[in-house]
N, C-alpha and C. Protein backbone atom coordinates (compact mmCIF):
# COMPACT_ATOMS: atom_id res chain seq x y z
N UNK A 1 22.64 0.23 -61.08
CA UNK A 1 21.85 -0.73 -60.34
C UNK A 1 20.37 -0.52 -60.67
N UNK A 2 19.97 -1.23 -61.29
CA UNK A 2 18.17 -1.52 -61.54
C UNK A 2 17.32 -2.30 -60.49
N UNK A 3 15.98 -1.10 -60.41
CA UNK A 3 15.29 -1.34 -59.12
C UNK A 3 14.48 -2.88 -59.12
N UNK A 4 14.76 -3.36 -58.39
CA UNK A 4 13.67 -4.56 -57.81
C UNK A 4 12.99 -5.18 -56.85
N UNK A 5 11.38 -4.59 -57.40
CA UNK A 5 10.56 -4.89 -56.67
C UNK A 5 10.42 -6.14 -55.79
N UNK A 6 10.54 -5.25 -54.84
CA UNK A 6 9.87 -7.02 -53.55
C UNK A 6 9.17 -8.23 -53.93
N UNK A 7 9.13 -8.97 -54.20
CA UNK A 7 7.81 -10.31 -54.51
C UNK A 7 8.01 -11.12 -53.27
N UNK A 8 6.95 -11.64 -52.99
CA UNK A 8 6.58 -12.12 -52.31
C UNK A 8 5.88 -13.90 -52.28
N UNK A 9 6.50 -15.02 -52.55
CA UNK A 9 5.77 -15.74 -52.77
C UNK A 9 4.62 -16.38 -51.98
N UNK A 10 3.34 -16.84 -52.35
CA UNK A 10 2.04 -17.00 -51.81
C UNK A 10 1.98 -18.71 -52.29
N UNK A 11 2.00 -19.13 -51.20
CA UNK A 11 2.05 -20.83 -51.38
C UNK A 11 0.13 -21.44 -51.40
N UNK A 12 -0.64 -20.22 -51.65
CA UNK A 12 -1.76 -20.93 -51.40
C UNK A 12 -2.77 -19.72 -52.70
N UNK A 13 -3.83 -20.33 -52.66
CA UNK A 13 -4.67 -19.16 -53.95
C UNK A 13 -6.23 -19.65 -53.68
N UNK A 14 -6.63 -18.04 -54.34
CA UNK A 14 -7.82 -17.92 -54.02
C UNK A 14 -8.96 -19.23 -54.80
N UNK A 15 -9.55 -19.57 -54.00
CA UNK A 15 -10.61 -20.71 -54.92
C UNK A 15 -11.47 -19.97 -56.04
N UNK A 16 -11.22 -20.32 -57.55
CA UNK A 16 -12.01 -19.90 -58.19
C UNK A 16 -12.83 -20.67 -58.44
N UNK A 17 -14.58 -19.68 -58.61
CA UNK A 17 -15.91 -19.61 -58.80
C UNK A 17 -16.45 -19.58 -60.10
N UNK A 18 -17.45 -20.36 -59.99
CA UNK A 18 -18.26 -19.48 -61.42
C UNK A 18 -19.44 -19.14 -60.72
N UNK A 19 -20.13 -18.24 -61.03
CA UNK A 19 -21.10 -17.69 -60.68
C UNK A 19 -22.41 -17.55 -62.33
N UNK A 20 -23.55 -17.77 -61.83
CA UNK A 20 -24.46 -17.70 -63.46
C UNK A 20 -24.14 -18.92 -63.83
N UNK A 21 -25.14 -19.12 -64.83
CA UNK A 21 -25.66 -20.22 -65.89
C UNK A 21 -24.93 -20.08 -67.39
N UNK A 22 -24.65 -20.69 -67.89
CA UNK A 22 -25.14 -20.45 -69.54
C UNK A 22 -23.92 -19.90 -69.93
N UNK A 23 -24.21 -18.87 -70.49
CA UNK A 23 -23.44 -18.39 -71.57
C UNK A 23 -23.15 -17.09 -70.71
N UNK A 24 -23.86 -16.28 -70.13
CA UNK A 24 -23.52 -15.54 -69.03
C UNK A 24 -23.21 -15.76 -67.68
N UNK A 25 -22.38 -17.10 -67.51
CA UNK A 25 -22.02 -16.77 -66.65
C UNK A 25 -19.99 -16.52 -66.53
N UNK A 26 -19.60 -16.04 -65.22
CA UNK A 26 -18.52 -15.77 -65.12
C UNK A 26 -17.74 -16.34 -64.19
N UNK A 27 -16.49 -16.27 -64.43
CA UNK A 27 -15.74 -17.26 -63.08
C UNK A 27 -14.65 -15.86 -62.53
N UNK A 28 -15.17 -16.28 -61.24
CA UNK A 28 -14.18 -14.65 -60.67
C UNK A 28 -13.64 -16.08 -59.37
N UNK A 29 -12.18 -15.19 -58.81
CA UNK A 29 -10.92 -15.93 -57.95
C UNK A 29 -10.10 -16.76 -58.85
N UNK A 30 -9.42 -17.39 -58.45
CA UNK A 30 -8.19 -18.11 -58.76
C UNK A 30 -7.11 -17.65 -58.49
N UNK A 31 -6.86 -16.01 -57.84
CA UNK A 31 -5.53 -15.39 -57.77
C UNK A 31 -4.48 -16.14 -56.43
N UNK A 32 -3.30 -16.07 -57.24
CA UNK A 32 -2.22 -16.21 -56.83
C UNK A 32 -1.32 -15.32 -55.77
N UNK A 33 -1.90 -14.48 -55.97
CA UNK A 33 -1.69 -12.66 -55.81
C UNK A 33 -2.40 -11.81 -55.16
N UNK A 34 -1.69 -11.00 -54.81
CA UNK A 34 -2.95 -9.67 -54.21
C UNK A 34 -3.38 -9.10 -55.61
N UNK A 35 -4.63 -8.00 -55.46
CA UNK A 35 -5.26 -8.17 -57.05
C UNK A 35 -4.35 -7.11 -57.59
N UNK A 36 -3.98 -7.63 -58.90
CA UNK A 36 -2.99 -6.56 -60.05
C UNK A 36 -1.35 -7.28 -59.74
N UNK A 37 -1.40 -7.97 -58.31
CA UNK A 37 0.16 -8.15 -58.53
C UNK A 37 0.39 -8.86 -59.40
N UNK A 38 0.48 -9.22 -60.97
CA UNK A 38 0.86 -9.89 -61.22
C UNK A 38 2.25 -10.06 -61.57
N UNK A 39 3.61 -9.09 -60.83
CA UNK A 39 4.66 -9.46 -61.12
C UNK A 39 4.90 -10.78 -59.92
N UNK A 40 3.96 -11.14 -58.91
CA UNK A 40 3.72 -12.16 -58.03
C UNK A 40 3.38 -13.04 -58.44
N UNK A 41 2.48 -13.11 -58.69
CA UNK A 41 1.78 -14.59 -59.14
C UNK A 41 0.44 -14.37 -59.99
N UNK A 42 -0.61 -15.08 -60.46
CA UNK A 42 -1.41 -15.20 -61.41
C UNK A 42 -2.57 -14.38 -61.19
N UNK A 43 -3.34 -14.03 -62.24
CA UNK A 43 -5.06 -13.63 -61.43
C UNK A 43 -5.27 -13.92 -63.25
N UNK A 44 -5.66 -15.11 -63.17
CA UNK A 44 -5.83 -15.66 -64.46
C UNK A 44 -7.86 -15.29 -64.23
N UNK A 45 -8.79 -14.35 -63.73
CA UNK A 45 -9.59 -13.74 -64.70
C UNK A 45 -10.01 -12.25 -64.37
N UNK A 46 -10.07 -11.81 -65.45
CA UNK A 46 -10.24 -10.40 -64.87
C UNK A 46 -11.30 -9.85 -63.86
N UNK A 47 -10.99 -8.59 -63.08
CA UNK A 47 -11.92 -8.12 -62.34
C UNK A 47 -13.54 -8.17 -63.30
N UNK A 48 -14.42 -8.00 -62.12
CA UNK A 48 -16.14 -7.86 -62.88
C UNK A 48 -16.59 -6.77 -61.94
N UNK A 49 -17.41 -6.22 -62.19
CA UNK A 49 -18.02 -5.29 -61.78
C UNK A 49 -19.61 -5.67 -61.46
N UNK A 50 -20.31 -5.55 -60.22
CA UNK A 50 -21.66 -6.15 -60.30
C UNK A 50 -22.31 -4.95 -59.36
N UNK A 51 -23.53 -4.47 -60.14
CA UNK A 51 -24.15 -3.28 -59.16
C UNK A 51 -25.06 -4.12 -58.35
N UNK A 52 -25.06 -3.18 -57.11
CA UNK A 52 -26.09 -3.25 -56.07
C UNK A 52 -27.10 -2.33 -56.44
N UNK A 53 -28.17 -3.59 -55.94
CA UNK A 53 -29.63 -3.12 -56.16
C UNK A 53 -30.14 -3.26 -54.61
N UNK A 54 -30.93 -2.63 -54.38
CA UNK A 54 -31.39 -3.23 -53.06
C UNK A 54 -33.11 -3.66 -53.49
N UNK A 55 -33.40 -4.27 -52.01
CA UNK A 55 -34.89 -5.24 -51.92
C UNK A 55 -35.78 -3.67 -51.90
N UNK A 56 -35.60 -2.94 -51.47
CA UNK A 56 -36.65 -1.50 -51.33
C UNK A 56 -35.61 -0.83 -51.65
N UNK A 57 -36.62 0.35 -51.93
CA UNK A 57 -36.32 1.79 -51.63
C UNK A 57 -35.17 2.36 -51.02
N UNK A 58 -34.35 2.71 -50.79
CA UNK A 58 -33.13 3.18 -49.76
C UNK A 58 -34.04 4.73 -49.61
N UNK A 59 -34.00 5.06 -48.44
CA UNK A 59 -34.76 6.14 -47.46
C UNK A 59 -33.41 7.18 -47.50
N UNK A 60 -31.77 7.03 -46.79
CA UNK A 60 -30.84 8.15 -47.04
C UNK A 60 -30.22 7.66 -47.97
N UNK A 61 -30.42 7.64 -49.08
CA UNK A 61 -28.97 8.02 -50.16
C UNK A 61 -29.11 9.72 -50.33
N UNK A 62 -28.06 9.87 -50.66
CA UNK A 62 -27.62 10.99 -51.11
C UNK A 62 -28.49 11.37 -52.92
N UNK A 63 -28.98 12.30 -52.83
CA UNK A 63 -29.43 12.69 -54.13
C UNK A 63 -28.76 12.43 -55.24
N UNK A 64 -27.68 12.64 -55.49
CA UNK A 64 -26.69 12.33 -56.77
C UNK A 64 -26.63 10.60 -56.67
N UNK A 65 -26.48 10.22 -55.81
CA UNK A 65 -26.61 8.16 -56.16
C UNK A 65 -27.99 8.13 -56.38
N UNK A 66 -29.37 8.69 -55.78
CA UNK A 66 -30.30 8.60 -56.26
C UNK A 66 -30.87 8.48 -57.51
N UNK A 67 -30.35 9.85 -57.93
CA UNK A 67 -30.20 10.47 -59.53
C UNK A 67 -30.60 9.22 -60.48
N UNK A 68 -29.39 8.60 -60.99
CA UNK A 68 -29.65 7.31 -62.29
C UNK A 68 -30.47 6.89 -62.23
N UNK A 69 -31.01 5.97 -61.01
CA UNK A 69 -32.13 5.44 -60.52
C UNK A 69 -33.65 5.79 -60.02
N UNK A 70 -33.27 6.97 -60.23
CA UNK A 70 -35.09 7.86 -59.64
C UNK A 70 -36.22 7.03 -60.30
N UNK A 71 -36.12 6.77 -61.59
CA UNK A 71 -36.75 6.01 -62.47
C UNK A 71 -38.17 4.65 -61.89
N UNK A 72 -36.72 3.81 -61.21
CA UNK A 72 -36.87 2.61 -61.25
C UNK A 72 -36.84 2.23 -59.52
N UNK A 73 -35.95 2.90 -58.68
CA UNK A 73 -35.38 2.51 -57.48
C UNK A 73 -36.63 2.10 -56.48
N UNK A 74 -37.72 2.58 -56.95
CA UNK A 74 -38.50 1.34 -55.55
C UNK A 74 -38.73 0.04 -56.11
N UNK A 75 -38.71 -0.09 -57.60
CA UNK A 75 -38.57 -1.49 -58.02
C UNK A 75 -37.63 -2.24 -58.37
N UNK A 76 -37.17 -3.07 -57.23
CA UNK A 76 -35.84 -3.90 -57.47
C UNK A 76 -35.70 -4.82 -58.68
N UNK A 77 -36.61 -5.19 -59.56
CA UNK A 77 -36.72 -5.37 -60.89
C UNK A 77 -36.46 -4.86 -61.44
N UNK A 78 -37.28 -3.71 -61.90
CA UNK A 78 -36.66 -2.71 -62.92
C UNK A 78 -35.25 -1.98 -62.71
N UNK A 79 -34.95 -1.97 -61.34
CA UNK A 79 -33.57 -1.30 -60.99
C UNK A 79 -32.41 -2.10 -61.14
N UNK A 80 -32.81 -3.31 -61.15
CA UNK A 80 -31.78 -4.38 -62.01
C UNK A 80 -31.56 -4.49 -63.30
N UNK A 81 -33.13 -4.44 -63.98
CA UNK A 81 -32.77 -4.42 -65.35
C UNK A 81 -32.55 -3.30 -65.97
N UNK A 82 -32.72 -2.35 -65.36
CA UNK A 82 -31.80 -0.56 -66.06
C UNK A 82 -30.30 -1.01 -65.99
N UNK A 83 -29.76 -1.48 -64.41
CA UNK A 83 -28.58 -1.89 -64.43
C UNK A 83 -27.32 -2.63 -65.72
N UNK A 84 -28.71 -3.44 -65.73
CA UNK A 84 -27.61 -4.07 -66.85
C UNK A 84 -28.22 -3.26 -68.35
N UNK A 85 -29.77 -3.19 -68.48
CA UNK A 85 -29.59 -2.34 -70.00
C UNK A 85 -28.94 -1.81 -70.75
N UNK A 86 -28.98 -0.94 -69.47
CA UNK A 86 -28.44 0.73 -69.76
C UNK A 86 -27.10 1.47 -69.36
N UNK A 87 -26.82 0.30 -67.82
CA UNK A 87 -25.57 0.93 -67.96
C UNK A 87 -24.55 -0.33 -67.76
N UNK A 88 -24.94 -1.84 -68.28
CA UNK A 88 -24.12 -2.72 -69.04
C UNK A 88 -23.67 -3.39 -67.57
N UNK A 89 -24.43 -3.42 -66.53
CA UNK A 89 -23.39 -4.30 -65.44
C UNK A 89 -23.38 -5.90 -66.04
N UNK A 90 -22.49 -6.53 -65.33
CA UNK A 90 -21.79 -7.53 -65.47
C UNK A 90 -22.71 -8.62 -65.05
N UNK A 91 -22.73 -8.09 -63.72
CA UNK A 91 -23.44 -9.00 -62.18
C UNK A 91 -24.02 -7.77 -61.79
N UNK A 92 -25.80 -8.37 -60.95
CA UNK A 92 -26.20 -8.03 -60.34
C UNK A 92 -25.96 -8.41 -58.73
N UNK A 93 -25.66 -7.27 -57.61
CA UNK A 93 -25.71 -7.63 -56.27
C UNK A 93 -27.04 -7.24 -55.70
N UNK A 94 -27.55 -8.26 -55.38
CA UNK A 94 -29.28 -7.97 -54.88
C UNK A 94 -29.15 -7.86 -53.05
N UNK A 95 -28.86 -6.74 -52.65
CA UNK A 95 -28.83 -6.09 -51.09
C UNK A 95 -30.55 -6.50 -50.34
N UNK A 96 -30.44 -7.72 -49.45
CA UNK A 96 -31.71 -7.87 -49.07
C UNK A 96 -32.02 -7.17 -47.48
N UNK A 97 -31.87 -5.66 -47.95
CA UNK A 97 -31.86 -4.93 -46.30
C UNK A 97 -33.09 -4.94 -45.83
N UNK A 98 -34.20 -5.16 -46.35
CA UNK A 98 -35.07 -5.14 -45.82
C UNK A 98 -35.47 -6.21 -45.12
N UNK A 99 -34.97 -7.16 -45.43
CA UNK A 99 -35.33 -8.30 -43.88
C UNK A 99 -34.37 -8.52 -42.57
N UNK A 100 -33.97 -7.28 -42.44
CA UNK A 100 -32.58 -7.16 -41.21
C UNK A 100 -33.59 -7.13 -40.36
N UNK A 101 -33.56 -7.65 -39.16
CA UNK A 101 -34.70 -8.02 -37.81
C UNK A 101 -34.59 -6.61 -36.98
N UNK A 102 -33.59 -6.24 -37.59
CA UNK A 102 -32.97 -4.56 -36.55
C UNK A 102 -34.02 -3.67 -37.43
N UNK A 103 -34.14 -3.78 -38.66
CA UNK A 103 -34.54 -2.78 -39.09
C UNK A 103 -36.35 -3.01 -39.70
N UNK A 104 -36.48 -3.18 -41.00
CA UNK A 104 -38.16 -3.14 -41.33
C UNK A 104 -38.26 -4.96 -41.20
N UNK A 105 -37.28 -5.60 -40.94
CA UNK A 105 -37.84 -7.47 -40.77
C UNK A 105 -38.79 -8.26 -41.64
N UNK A 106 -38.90 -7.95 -42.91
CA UNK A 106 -39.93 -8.16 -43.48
C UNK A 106 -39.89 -9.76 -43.60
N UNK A 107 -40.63 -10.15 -43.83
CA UNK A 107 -41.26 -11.74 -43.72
C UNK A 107 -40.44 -12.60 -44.95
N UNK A 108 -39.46 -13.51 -44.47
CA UNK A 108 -38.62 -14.23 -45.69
C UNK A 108 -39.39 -14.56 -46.79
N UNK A 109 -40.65 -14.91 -46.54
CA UNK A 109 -40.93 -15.49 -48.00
C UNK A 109 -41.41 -14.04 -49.13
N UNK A 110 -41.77 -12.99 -48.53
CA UNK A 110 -41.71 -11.61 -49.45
C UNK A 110 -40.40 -11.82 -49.75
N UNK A 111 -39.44 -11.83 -49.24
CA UNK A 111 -37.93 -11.54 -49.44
C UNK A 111 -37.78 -12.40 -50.40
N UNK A 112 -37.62 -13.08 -50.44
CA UNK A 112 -37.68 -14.40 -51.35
C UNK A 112 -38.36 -14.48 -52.75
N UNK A 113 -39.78 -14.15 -52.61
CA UNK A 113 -40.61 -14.05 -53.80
C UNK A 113 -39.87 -12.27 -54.62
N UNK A 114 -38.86 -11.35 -54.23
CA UNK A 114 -38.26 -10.44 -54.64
C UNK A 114 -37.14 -11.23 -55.21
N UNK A 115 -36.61 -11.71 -54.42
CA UNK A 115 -34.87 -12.42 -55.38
C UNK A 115 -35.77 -13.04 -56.42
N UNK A 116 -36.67 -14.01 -56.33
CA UNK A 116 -36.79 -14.90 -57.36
C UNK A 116 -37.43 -13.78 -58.37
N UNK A 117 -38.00 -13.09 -58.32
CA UNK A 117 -38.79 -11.57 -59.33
C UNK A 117 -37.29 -11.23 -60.49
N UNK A 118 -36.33 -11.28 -59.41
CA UNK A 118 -34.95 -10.20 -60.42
C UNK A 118 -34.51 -11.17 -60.68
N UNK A 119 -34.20 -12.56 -60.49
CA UNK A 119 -33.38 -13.72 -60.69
C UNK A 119 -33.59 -13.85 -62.19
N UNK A 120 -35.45 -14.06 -62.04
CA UNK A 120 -36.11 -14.47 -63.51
C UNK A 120 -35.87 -12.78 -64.36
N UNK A 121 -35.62 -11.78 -63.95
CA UNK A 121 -35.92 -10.61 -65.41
C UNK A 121 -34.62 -10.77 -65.75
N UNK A 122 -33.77 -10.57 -65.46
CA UNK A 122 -32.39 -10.36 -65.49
C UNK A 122 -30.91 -11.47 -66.51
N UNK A 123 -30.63 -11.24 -67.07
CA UNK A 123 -29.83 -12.19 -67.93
C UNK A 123 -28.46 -12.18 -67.59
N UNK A 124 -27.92 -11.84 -66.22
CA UNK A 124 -26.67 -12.05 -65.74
C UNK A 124 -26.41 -12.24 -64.93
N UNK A 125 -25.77 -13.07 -64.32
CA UNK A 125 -25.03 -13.41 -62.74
C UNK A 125 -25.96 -12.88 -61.65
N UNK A 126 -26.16 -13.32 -60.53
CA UNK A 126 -26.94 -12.53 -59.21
C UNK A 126 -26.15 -12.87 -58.46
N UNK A 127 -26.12 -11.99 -57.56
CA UNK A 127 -25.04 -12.69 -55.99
C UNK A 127 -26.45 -11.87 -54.86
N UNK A 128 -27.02 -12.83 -54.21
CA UNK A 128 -27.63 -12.57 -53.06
C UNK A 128 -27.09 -11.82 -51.69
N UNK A 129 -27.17 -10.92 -51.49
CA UNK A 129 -26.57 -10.30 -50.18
C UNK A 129 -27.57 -10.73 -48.70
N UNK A 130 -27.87 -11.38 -48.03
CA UNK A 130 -28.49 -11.28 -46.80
C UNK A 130 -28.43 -9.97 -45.75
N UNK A 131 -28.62 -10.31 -44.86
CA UNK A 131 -28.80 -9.34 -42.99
C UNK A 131 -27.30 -9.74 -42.54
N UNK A 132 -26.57 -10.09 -43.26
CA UNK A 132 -25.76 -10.81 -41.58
C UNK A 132 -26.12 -10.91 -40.39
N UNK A 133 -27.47 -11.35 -40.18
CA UNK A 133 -28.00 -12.20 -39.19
C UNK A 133 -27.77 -13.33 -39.61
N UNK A 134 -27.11 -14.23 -38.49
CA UNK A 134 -27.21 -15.90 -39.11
C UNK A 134 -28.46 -16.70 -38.92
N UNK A 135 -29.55 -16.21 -37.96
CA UNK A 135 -30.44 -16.76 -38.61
C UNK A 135 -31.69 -16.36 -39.19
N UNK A 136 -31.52 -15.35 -39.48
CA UNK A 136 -32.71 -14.65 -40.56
C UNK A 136 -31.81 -15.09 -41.98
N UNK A 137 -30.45 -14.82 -42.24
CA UNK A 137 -30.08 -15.43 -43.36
C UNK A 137 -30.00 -17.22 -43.56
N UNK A 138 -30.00 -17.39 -42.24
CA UNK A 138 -30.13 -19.40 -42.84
C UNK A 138 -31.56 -19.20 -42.99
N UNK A 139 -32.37 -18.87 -42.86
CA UNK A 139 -33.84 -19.04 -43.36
C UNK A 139 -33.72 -18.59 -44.97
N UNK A 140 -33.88 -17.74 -44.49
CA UNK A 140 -33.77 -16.93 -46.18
C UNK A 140 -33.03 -17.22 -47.73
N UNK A 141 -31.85 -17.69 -46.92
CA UNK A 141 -30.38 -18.43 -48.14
C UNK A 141 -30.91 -19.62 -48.55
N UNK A 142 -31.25 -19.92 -47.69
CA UNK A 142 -32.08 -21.82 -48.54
C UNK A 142 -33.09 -21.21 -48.92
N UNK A 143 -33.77 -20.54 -48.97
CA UNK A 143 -35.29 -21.12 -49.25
C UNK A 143 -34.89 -19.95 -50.87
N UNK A 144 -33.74 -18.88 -50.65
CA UNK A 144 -33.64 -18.41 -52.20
C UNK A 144 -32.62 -19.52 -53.09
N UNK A 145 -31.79 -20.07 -52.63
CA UNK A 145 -31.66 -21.46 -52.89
C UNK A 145 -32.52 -22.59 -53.84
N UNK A 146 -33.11 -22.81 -53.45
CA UNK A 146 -34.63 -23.41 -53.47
C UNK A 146 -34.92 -22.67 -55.24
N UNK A 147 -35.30 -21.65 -54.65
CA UNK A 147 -36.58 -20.92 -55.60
C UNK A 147 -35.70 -20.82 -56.69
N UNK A 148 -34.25 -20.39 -56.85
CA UNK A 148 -32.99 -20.24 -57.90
C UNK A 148 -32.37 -21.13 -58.24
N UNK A 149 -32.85 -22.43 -58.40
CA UNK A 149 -32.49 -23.93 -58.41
C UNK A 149 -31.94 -23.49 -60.33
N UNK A 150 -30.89 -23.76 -60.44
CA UNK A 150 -30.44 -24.29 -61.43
C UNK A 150 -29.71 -22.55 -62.33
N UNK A 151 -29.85 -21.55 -61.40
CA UNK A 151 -29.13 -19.95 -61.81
C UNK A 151 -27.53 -19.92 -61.20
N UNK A 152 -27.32 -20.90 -60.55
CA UNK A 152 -26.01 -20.62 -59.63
C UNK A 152 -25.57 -19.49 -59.36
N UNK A 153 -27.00 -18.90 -58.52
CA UNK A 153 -26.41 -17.74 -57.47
C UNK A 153 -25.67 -17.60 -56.18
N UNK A 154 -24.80 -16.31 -56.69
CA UNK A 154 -23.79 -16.50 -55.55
C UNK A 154 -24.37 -16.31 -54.05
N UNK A 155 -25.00 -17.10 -52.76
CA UNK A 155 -25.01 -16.39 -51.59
C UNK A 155 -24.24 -15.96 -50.81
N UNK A 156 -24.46 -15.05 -49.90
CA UNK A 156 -23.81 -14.67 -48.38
C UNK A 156 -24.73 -13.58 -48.24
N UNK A 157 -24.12 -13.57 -47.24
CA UNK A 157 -22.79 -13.79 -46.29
C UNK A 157 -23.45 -14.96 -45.57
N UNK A 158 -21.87 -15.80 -45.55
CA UNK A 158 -22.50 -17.10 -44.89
C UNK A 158 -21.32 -16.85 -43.15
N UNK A 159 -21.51 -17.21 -42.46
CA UNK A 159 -20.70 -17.27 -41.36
C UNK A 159 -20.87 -19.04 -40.62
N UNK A 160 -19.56 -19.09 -39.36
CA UNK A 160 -19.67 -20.25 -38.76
C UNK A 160 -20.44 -20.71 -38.20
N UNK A 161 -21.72 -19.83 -38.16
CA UNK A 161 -23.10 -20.42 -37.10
C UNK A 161 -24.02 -20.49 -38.26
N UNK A 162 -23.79 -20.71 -39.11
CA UNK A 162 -25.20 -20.45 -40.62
C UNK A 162 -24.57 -21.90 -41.99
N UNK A 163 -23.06 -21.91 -42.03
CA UNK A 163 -22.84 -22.20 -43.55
C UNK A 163 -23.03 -23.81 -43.28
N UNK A 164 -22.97 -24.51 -42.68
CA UNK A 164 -23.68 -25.61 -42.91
C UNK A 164 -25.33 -26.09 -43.46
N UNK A 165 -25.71 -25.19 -42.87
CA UNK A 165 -27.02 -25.12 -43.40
C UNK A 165 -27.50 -24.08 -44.69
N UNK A 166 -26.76 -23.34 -44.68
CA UNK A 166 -26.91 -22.51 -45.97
C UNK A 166 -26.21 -23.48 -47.42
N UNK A 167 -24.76 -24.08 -46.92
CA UNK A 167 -24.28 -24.78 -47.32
C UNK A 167 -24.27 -25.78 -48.05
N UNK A 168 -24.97 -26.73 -47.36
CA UNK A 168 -25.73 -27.99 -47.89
C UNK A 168 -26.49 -27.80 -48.57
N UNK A 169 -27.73 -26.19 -48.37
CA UNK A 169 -28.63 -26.42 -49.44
C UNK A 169 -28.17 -26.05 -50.72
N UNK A 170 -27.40 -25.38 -50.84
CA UNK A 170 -26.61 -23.99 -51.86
C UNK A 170 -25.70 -25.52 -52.71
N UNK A 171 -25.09 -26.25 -52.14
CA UNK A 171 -24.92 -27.86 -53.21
C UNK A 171 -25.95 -28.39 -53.82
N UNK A 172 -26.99 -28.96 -52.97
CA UNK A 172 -28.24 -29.41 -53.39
C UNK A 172 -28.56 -28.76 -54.50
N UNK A 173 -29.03 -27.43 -54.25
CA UNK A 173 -29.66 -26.68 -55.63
C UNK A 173 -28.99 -26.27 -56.79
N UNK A 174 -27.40 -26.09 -56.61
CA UNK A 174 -26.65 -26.06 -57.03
C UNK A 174 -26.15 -24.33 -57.62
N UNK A 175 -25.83 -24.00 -56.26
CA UNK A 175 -25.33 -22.88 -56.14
C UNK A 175 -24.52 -22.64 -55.47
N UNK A 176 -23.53 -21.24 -56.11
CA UNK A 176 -22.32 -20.81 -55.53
C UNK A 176 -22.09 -20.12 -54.07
């Protein structure tokens, strides 16, 4: 008797994306599947890998995550573009912790004039991270929206009190 694995069929699949412009950009979702099942169903594109950068400085990391980055890490520019230089990321994830209202709150349009800084050095994919505040991020998601008109960056986090308005603009400008 030969073993056989459980399958499970999935009557519904993940919406696939493209994320980026051009020639760099990439399309991640479409799975059929939980990721790797494919004795289930499809994951017609492969995983990507995208480092996080953050808007400042990070105050506790641990010395060894510090390490790579000592270089560059209060400049979210340059800490993007080492990223992909040097150690080949895919996608950049741009962490905008510094305008969390809990924490340093910094003023959206600094926040903003930073995404658009790494948007323009950078030659691959961006996915915008917000506060998960919904409304320090509906301020913020449009107006980087706006400024990234025609990069199709990925935003979020969008939630049910924000994605209409993050939403609408993120079509308009024409982003993911």
């Amino acid at each position: 008797m030969t073993f056989q694995a459980p399958k499970i069929n999935y009557s519904g699949t993940i919406k696939e994306v493209s994320v980026g412009a051009g020639a760099a950009a990439v399309k991640v979702g479409g799975e059929s599947c939980y990721p790797f099942y494919t004795f289930e169903g499809a994951m017609p594109n492969k995983p990507r890998i995208a480092f996080e950068v953050w808007d400042y400085m990070p105050e506790d990391w641990p010395e060894w995550a510090i390490e790579p980055y000592r270089d560059v890490i209060s400049d979210p520019v340059a800490w993007a573009k080492k990223a992909v230089e040097v150690y080949g990321a895919e996608m950049i994830a741009l962490q905008l912790k510094s305008a969390d209202p809990n924490g340093m709150d910094r003023d959206p349009e600094e926040v903003v004039a930073t995404v658009k800084a790494v948007s323009d050095a950078i030659s691959v994919p961006l996915i915008v991270w917000g506060t998960a505040n919904d409304d320090k991020d509906a301020v913020i998601l449009r107006r980087v929206a706006e400024v990234c008109e025609g990069k199709n960056v990925a935003l979020g986090p969008v939630s049910d009190k924000n994605y209409k308005q993050i939403g609408a603009t993120a079509i308009a400008y024409g982003q993911a």
